[in-house]
N, C-alpha and C. Protein backbone atom coordinates (compact mmCIF):
# COMPACT_ATOMS: atom_id res chain seq x y z
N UNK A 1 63.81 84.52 77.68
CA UNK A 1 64.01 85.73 78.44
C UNK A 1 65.46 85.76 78.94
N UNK A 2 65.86 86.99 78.30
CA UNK A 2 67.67 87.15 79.25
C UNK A 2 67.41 87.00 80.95
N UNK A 3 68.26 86.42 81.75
CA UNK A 3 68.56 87.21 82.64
C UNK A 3 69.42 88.01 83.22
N UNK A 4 68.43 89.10 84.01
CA UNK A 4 69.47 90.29 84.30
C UNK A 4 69.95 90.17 85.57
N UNK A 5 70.21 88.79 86.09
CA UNK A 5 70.56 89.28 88.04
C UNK A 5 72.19 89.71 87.22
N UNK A 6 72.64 90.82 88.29
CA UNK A 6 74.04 90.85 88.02
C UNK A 6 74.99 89.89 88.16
N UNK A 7 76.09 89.60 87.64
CA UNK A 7 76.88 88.65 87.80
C UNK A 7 78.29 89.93 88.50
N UNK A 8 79.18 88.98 89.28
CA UNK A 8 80.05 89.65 90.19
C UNK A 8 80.90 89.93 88.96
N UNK A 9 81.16 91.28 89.12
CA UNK A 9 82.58 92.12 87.95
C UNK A 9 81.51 92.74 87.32
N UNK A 10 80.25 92.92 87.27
CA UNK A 10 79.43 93.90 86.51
C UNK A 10 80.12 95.50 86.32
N UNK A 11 80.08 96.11 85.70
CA UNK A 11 80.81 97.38 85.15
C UNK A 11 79.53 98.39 84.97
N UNK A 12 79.37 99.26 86.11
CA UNK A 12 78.69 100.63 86.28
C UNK A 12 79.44 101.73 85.98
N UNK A 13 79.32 102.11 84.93
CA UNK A 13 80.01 103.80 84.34
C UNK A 13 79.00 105.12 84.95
N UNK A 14 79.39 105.77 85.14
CA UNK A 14 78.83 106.86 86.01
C UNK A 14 79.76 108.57 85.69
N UNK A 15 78.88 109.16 85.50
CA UNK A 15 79.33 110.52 85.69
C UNK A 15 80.16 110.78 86.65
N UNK A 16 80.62 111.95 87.52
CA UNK A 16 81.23 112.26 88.80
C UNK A 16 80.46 113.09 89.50
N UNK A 17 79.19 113.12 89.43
CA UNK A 17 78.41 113.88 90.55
C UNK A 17 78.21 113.13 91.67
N UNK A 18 77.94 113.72 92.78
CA UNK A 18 78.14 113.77 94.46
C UNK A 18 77.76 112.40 94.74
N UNK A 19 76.72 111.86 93.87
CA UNK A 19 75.82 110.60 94.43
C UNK A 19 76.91 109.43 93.97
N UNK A 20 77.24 109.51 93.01
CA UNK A 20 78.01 108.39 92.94
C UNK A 20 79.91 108.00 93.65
N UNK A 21 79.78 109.96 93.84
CA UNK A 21 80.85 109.46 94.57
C UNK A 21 81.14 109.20 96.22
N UNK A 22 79.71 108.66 96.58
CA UNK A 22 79.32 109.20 98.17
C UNK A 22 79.87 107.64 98.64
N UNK A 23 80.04 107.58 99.96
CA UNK A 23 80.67 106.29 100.82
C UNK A 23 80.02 105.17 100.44
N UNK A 24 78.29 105.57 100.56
CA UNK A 24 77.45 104.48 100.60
C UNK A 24 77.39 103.99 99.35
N UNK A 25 77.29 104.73 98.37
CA UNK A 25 77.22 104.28 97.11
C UNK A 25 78.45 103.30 97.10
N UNK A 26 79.59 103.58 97.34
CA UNK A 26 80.68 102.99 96.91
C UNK A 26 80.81 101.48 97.78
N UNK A 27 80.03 101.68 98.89
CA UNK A 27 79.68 100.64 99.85
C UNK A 27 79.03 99.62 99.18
N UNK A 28 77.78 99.67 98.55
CA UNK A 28 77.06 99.05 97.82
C UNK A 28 77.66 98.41 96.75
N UNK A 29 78.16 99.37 95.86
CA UNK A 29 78.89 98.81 94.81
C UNK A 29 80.22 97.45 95.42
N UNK A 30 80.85 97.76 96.01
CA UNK A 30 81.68 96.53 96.46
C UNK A 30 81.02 95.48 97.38
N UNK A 31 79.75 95.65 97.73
CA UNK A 31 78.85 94.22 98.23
C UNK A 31 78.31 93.56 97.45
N UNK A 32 78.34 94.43 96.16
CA UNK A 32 77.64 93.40 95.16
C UNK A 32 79.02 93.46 93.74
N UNK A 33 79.92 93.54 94.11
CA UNK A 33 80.97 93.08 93.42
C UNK A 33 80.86 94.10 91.93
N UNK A 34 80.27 94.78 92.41
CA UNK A 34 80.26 95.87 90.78
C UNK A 34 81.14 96.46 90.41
N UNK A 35 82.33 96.39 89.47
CA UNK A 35 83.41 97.68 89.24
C UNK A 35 82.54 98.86 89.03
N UNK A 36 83.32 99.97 89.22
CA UNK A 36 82.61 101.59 89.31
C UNK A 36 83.77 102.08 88.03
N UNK A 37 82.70 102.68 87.08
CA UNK A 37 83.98 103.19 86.08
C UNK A 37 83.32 104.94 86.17
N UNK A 38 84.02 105.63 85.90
CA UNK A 38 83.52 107.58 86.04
C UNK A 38 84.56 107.89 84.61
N UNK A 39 83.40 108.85 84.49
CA UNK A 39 83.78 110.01 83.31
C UNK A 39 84.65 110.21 83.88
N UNK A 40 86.18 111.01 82.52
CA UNK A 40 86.88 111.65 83.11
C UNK A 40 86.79 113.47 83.23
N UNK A 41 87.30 113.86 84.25
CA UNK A 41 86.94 115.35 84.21
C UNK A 41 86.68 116.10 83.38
N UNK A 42 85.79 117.03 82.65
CA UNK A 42 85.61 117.75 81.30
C UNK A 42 85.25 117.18 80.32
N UNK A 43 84.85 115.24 80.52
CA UNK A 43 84.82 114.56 79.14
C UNK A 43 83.50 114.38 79.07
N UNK A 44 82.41 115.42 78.73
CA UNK A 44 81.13 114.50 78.61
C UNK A 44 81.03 113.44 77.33
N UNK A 45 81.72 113.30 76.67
CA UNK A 45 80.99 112.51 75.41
C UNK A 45 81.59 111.13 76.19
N UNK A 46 82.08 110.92 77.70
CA UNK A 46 82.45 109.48 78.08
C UNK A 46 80.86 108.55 78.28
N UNK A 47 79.68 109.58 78.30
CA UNK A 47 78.62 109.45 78.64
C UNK A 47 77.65 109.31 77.39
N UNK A 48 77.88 109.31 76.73
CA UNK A 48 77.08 109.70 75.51
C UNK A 48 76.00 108.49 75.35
N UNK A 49 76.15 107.08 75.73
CA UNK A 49 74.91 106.54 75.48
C UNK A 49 74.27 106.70 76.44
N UNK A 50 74.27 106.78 77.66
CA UNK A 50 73.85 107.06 78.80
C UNK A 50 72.60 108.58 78.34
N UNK A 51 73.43 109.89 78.12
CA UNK A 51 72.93 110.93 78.13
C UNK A 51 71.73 110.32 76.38
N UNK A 52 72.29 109.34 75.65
CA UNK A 52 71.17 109.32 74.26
C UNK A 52 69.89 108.61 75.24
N UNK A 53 70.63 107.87 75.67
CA UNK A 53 69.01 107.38 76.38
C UNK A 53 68.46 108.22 77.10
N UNK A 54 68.38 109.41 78.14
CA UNK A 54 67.75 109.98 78.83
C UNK A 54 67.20 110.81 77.73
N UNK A 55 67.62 111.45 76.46
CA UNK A 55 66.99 111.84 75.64
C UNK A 55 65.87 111.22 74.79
N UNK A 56 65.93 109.96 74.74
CA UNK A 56 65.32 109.48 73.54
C UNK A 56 63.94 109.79 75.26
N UNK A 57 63.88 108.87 76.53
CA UNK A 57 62.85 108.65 77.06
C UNK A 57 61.99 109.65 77.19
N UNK A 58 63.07 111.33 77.71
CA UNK A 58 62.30 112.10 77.41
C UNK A 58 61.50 112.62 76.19
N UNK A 59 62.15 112.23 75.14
CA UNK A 59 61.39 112.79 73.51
C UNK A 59 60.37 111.98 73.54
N UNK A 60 60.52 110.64 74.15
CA UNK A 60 59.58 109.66 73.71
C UNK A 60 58.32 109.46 74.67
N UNK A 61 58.71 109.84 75.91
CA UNK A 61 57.70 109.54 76.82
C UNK A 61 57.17 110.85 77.87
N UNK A 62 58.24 111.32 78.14
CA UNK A 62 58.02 112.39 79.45
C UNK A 62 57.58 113.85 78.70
N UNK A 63 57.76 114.27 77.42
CA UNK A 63 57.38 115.71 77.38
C UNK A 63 56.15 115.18 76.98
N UNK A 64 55.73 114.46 76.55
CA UNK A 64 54.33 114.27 75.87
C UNK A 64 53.14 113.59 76.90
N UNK A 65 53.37 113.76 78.25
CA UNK A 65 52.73 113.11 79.38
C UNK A 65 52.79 113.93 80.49
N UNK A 66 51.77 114.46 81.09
CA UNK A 66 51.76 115.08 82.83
C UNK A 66 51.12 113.87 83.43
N UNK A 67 52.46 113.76 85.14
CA UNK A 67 52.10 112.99 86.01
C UNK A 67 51.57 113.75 86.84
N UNK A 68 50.82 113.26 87.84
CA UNK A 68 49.95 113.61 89.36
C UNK A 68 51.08 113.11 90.43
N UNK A 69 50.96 112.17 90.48
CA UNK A 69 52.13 111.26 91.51
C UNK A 69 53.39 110.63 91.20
N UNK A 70 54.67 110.75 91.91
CA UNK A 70 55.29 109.87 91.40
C UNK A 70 55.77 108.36 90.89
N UNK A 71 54.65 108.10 92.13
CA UNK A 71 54.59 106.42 91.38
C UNK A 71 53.87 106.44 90.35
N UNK A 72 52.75 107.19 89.63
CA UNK A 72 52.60 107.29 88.39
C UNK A 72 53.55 107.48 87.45
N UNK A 73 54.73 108.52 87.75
CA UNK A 73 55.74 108.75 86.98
C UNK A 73 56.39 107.41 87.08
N UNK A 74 56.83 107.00 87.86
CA UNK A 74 57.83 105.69 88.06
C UNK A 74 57.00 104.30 87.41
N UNK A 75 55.39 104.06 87.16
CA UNK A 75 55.24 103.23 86.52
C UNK A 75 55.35 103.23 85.45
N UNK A 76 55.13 104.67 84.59
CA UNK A 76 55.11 104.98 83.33
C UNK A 76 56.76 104.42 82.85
N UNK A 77 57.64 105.20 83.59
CA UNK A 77 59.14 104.75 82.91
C UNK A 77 59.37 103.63 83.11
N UNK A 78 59.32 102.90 84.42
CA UNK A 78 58.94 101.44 83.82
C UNK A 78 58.48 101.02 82.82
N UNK A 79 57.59 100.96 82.42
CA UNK A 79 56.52 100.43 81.25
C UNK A 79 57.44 100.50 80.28
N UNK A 80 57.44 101.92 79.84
CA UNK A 80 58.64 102.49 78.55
C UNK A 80 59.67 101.25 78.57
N UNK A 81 60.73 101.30 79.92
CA UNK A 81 62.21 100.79 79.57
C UNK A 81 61.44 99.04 79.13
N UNK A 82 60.76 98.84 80.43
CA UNK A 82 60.43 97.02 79.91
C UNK A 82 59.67 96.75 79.18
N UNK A 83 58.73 97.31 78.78
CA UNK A 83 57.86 96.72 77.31
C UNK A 83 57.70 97.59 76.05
N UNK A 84 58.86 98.46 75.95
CA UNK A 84 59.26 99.58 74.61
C UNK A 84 60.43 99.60 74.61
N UNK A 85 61.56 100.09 75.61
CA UNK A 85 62.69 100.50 75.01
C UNK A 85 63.48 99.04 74.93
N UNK A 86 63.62 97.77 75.40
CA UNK A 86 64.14 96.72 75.82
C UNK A 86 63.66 95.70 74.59
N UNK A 87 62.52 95.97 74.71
CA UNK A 87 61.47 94.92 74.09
C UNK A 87 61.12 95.30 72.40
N UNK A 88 61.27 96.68 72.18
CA UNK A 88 60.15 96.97 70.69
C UNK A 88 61.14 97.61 70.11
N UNK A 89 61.48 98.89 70.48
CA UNK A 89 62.70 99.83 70.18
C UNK A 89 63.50 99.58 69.48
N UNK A 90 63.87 99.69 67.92
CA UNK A 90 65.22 98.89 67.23
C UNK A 90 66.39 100.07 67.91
N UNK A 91 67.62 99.44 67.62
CA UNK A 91 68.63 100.29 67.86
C UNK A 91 69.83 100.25 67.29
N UNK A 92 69.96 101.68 66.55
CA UNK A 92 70.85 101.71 65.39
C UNK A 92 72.78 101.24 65.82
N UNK A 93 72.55 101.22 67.21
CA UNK A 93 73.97 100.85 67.66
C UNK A 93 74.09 99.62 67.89
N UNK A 94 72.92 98.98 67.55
CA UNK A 94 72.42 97.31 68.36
C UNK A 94 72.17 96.13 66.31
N UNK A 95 72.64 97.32 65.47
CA UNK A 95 72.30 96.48 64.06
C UNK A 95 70.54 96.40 63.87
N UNK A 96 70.01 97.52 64.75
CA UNK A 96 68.56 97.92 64.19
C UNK A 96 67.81 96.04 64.83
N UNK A 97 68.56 96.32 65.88
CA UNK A 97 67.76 95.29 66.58
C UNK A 97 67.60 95.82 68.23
N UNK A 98 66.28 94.97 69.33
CA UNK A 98 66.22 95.52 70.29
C UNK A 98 66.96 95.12 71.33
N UNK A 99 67.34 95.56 72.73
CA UNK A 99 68.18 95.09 73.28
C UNK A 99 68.17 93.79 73.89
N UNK A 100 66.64 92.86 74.00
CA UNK A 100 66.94 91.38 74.09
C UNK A 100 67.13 90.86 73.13
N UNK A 101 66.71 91.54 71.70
CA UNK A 101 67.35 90.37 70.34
C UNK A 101 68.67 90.32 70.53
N UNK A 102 69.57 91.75 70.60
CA UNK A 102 70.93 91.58 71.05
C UNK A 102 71.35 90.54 72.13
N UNK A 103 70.66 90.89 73.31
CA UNK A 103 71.14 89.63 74.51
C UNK A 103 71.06 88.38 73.77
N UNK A 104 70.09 88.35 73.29
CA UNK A 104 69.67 86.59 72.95
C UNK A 104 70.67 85.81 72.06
N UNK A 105 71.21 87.14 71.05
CA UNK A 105 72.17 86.80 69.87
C UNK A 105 73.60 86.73 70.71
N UNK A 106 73.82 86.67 71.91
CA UNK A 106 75.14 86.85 72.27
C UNK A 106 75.10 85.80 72.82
């Protein structure tokens, strides 16, 4: 099993909407030693794996499912990222492997 605790210099890329550019956020990020990297203005494709993954989860999980509650919603995407998208999922940017065969191979 990889592990994921962060290590200090971790690199968070982020859009430029309000949340990430708020005090606290930025507070957080320097207690846990995270560089903060942001799109640049007008550039969405700085985002592009970011925005492929919110697509694939929705194609793959959320239009084809109604929740009641949100911790129903929040276990379901759990489930997805840790025992499908991490775990089963090949990935054509990863050499059609999943993202712990990648960790493991590094």
């Amino acid at each position: 099993m990889v592990d994921r605790s962060p290590s200090p210099g971790l690199l968070l890329h982020t859009d430029r909407g309000t949340e990430f550019r708020a005090l606290k956020m930025r507070d957080m990020l320097t207690r846990h030693q995270v560089r903060h990297s942001m799109s640049r203005p007008g550039y969405c494709t700085d985002n592009a794996g970011v925005e492929w993954f919110f697509k694939s989860l929705k194609g793959e999980l959320l239009h084809a499912t109604s929740y009641i509650t949100l911790r129903q919603l929040r276990r379901h995407i759990k489930d997805y990222i840790e025992r499908f998208y991490n775990t089963q999922r090949l990935h054509s940017s990863l050499g059609y492997r999943t993202p712990l065969e990648f960790e493991g191979a590094n």
